[in-house]
Protein backbone atom coordinates (compact mmCIF):
# COMPACT_ATOMS: atom_id res chain seq x y z
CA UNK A 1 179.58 -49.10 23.97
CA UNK A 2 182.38 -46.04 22.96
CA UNK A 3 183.91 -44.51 25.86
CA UNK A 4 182.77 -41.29 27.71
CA UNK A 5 185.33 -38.89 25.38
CA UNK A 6 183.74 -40.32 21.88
CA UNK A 7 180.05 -40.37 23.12
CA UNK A 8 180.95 -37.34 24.25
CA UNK A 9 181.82 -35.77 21.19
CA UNK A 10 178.98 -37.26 19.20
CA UNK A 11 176.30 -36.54 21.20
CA UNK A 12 178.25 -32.71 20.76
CA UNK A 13 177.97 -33.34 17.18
CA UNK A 14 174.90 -34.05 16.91
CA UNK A 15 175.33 -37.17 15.60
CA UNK A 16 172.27 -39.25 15.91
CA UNK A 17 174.06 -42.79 16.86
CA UNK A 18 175.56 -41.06 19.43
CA UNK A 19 172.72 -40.15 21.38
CA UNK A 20 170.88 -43.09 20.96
CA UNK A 21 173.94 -44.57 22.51
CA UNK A 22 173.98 -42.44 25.33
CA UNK A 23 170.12 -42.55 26.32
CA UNK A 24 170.72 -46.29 26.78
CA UNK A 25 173.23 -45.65 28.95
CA UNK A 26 171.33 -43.50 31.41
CA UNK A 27 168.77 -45.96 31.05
CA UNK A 28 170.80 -48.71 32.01
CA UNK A 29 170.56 -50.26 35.46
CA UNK A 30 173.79 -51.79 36.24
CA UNK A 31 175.71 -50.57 38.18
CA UNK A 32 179.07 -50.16 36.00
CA UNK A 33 177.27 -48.78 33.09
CA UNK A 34 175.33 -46.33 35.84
CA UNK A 35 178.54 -45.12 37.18
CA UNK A 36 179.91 -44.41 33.24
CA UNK A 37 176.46 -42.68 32.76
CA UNK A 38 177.09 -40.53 35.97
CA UNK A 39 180.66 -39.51 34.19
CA UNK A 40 179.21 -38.93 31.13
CA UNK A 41 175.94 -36.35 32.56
CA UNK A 42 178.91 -34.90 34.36
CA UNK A 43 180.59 -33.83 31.67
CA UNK A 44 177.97 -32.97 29.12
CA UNK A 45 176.13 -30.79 31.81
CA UNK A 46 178.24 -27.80 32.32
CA UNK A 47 176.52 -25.94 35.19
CA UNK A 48 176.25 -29.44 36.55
CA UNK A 49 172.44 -28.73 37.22
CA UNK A 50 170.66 -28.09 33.92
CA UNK A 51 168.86 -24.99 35.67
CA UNK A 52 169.98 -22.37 32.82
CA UNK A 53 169.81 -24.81 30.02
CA UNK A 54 167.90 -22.48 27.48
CA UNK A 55 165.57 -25.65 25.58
CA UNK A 56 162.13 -25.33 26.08
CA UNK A 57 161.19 -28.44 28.24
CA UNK A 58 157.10 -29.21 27.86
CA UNK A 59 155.22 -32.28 29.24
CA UNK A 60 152.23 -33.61 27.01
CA UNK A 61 149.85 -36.03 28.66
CA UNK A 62 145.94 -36.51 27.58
CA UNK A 63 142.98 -38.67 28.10
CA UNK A 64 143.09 -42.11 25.46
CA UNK A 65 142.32 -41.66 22.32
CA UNK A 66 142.83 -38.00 22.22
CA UNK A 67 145.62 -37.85 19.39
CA UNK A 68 148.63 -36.94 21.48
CA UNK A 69 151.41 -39.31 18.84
CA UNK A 70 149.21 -36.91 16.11
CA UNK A 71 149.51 -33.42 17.95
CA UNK A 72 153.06 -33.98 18.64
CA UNK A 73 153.92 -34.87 15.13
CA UNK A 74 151.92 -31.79 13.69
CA UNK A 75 153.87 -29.47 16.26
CA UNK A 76 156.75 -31.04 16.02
CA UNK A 77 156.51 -30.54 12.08
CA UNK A 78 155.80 -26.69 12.40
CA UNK A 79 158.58 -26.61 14.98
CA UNK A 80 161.78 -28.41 12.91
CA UNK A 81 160.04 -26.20 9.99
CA UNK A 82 160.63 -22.45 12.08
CA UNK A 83 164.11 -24.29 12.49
CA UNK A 84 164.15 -25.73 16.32
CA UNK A 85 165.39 -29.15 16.80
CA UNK A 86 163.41 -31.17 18.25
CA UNK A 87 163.75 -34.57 20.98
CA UNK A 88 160.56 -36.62 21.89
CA UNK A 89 161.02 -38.98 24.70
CA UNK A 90 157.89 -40.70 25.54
CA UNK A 91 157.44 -42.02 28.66
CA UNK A 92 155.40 -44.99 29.77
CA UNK A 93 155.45 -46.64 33.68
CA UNK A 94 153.20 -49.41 32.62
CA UNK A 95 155.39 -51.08 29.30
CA UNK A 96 157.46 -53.43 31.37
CA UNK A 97 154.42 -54.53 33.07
CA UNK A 98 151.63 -55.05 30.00
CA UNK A 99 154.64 -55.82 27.37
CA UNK A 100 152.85 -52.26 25.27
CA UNK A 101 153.82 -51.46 21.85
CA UNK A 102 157.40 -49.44 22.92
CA UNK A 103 157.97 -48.41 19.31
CA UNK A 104 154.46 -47.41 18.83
CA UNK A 105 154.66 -43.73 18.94
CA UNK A 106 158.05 -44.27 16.14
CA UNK A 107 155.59 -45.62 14.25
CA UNK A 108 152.55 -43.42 14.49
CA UNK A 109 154.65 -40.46 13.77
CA UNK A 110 156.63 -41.50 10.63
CA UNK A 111 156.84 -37.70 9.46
CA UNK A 112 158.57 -36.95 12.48
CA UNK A 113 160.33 -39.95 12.81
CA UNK A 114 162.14 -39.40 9.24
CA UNK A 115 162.62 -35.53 9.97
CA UNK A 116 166.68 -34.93 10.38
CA UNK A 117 165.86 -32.33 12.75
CA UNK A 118 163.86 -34.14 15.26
CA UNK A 119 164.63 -37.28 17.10
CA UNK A 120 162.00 -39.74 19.24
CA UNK A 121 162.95 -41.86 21.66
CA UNK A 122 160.73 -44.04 23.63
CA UNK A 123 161.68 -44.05 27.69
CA UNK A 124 161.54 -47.24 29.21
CA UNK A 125 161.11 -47.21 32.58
CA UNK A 126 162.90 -49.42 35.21
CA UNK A 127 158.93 -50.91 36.23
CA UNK A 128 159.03 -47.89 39.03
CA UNK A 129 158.10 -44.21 38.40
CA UNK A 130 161.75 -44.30 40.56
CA UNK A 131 163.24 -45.51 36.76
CA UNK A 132 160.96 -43.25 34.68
CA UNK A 133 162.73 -39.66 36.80
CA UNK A 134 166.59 -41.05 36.47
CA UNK A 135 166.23 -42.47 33.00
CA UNK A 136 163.73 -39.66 31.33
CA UNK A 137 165.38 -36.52 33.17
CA UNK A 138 168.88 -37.86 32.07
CA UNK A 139 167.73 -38.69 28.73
CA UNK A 140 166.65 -34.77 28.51
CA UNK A 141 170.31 -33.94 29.06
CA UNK A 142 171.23 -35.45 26.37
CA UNK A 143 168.99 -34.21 23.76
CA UNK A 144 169.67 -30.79 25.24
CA UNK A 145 173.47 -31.40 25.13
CA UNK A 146 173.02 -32.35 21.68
CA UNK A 147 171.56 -28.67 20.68
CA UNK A 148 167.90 -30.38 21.06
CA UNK A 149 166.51 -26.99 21.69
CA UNK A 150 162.72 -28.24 21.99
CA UNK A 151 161.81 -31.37 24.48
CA UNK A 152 158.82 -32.98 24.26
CA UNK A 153 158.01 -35.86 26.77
CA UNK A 154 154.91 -37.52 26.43
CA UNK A 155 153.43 -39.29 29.23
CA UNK A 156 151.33 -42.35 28.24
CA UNK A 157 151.10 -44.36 31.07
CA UNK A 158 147.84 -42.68 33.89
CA UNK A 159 147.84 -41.18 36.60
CA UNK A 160 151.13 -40.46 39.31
CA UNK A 161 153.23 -40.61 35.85
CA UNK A 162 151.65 -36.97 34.92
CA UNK A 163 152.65 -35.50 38.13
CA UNK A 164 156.23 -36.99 37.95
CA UNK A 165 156.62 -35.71 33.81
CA UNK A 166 155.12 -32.33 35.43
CA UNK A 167 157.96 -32.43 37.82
CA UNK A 168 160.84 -32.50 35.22
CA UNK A 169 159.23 -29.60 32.39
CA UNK A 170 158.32 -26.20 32.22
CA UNK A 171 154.85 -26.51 30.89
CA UNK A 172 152.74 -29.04 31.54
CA UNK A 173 150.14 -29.24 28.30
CA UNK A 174 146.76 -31.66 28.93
CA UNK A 175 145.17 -32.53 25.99
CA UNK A 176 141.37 -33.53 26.00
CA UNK A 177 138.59 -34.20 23.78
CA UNK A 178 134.85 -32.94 23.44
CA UNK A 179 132.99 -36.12 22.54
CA UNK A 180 133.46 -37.61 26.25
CA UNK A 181 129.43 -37.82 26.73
CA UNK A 182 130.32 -35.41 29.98
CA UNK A 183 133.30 -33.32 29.18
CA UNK A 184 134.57 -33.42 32.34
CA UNK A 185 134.08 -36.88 33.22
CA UNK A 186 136.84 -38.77 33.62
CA UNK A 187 139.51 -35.64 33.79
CA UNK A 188 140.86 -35.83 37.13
CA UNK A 189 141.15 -33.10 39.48
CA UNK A 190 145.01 -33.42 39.98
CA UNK A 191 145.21 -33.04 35.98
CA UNK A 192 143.97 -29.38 36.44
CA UNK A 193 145.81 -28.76 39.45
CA UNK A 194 148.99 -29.42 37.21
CA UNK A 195 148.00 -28.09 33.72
CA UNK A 196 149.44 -24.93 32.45
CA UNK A 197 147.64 -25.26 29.29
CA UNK A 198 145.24 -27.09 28.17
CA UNK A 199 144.02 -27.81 24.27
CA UNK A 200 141.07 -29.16 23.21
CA UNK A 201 141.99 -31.61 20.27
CA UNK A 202 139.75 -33.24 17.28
CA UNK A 203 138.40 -29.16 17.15
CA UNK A 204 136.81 -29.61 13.40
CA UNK A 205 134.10 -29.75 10.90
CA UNK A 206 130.62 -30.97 12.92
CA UNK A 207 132.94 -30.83 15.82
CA UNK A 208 134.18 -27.73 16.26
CA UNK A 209 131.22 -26.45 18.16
CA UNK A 210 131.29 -29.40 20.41
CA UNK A 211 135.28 -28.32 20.86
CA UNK A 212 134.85 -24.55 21.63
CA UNK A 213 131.39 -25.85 24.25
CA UNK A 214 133.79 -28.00 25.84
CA UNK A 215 136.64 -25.91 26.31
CA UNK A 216 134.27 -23.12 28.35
CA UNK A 217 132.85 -25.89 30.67
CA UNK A 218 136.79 -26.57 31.31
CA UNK A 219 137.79 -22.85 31.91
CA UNK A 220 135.03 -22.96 34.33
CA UNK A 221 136.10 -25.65 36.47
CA UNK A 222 139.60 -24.68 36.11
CA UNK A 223 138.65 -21.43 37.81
CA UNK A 224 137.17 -23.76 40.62
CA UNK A 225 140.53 -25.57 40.88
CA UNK A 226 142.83 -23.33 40.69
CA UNK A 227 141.36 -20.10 42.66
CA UNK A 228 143.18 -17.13 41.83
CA UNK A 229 146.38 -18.45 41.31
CA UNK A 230 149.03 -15.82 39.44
CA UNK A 231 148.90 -17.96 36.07
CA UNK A 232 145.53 -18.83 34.76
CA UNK A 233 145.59 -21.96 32.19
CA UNK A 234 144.50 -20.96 28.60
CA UNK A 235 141.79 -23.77 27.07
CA UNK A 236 142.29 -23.54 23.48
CA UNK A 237 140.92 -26.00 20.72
CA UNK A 238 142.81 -27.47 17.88
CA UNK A 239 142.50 -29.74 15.10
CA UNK A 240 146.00 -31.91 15.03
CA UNK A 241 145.01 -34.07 11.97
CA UNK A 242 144.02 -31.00 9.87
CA UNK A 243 146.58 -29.06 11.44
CA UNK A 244 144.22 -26.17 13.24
CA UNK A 245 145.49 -23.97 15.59
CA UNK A 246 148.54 -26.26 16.69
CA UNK A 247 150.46 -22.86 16.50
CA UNK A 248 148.45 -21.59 18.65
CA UNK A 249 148.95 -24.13 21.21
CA UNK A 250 152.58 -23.48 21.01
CA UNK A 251 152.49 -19.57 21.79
CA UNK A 252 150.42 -20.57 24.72
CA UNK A 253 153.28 -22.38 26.22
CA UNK A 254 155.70 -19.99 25.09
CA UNK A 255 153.41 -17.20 27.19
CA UNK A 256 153.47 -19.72 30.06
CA UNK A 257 157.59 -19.20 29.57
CA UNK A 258 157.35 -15.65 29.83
CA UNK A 259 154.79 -15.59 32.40
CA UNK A 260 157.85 -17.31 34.62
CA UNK A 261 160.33 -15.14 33.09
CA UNK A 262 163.97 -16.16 34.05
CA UNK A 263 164.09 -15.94 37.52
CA UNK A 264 160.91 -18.10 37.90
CA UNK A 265 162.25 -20.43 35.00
CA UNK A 266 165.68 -20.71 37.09
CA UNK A 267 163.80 -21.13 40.25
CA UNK A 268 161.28 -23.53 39.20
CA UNK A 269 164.52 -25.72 37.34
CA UNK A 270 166.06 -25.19 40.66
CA UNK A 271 163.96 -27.36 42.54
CA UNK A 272 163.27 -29.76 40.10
CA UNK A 273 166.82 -30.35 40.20
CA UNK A 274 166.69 -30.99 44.06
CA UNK A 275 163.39 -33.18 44.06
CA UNK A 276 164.76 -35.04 41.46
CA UNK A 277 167.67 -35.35 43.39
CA UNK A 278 165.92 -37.29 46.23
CA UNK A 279 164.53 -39.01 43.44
CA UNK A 280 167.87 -40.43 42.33
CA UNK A 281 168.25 -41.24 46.16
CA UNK A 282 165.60 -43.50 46.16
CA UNK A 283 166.39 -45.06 43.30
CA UNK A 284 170.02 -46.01 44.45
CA UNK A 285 168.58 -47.27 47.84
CA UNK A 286 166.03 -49.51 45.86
CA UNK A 287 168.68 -50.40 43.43
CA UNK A 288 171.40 -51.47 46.53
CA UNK A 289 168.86 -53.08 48.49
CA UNK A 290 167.64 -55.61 45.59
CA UNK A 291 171.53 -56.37 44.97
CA UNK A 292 172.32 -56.70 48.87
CA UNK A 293 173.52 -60.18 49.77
CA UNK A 294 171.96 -60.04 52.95
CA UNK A 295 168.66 -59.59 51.28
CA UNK A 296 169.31 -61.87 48.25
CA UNK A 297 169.89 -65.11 51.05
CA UNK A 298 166.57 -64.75 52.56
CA UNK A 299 164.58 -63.15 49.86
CA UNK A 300 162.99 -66.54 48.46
CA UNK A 301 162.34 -67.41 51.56
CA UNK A 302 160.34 -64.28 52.92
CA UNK A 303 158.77 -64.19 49.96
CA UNK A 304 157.33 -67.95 50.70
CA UNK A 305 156.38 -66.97 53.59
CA UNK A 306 154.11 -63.88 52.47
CA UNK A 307 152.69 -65.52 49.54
CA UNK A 308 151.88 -69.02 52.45
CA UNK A 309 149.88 -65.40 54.90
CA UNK A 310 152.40 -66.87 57.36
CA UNK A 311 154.28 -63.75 57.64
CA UNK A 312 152.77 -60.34 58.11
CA UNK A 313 153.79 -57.77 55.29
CA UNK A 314 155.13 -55.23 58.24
CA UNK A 315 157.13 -58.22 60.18
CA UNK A 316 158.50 -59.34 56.37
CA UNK A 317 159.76 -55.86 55.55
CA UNK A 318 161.47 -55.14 58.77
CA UNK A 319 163.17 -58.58 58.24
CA UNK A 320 164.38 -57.72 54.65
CA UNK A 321 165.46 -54.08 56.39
CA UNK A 322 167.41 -55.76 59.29
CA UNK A 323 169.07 -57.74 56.46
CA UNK A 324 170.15 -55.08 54.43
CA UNK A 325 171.29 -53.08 58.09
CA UNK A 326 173.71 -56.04 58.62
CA UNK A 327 175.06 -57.17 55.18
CA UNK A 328 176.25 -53.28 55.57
CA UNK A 329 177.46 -52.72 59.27
């Protein structure tokens, strides 16, 4: 691994190795490399808060099977082609768990993938949604730092992992498809509570009807959901694989932007900056708790006596606690 000065001056650059480099350092979790990664965000990041950086940040999440590896390489084309550059990171919770396909979205979007002016990065998570904030948010510093002026992170894991990618972008774009038998079923009501824009995908041929039927029974609930909140979600339809109104998706979330305008953009960044530094909080406490020698000596053993039900799981925690307390006082 270079030093903080050369990565530095890649990731600068531009230079592709460079940021690769430095993603896996933010995703690292030991605790030398995290302090190096710490030094690194520090100096890459110049108003040490990312609050004015002037990328467009948008979150993409959407119901299986929808096309969202499709949609973001048909936007992503259109987007490198108007001359943006553009950084993917997608984000899944559940990889380190079910052992998923973590290169999968490389290679479903091979157009992309080969595009010099775009750059996808899968985000593996530390097994928490804890992991996912620290690595994915420092992640978009780099791309961003690396004149990434576009961010794309797609969430494919379900549920809580939408509200936590929410939580780091500007927009928050749901994808969803017609032919669902109900259109509704299945779309949770926290998705719509989040969703600054949702897109109807797979819009075409026969379809297209289906699409445009769909997309007013989801303005209509959104109305439900949302009351008369200041911004009102667009529901557009699109066609990814034929490339159908993808543009039009895109100046939805660019009137999203200016329906913020800068103050709201700065204030919004603002606290995203503070949750996710409580988020970083947590993650260190989890982090120095796991490596605590007080724990580590009776950790096998509480963990006996759980599995054995001869332990209660509130009597087992405050005995891991106390351990921590006096491995540190």
């Amino acid at each position: 691994m270079p030093d903080v000065g050369t990565l530095v001056t890649g990731i600068r650059d531009g230079r592709r190795a460079a940021v690769a480099q430095a993603i896996t350092l933010v995703e690292s979790g030991k605790p030398e490399r995290r302090a190096m990664a710490r030094e690194l965000l520090t100096v890459l990041t110049d108003d040490r808060s990312g609050v004015h950086s002037k990328a467009v940040r948008v979150g993409i999440s959407g119901v299986p099977g929808v096309g969202k590896s499709t949609f973001i390489e048909a936007l992503g084309s259109q987007l490198t082609a108007a001359g943006h550059r553009v950084g993917v990171l997608a984000v899944d919770p559940s990889s380190v768990r079910t052992g998923g396909s973590v290169l999968g979205d490389k290679t479903r979007m091979a157009r992309l993938s080969a595009d010099p002016a775009a750059y996808i990065r899968p985000s593996p998570s530390a097994g928490t949604l804890g992991g996912v904030a620290r690595a994915t948010v420092q992640a978009m510093a780099v791309l961003e730092a690396a004149t990434y002026d576009v961010v794309l992170v797609e969430t494919v894991g379900v549920g809580q992992s939408e509200v936590t990618v929410a939580g780091m972008v500007d927009t928050f774009l749901f994808l969803t498809l017609a032919r669902t038998g109900d259109q509704l079923q299945g779309i949770k009501k926290g998705i719509l509570e989040i969703a600054d824009v949702v897109a109807v995908n797979k819009a075409d041929g026969e379809h297209e009807q289906e699409a445009r039927v769909a997309a007013r029974e989801l303005a209509g609930a959104l109305r439900l959901v949302r009351g008369h909140a200041e911004w009102a979600p667009p529901v557009v339809t699109c066609s990814a694989l034929h490339d159908l109104h993808v543009d039009d998706v895109w100046h939805r979330v660019l009137s999203h932007r200016e329906h913020l305008g800068a103050d709201g953009l700065a204030a919004k960044r603002a606290e995203q900056q503070l949750a996710f530094t409580w988020a970083l909080v947590r993650d260190e406490l989890d982090q120095r708790l796991r490596h605590s020698p007080g724990v580590r000596a009776i950790r096998d053993e509480v963990r006996r006596e759980v599995l054995a039900g001869a332990l209660p799981a509130t009597v087992a925690a405050d005995r891991l606690l106390a351990a921590y307390d006096d491995s540190h006082y």
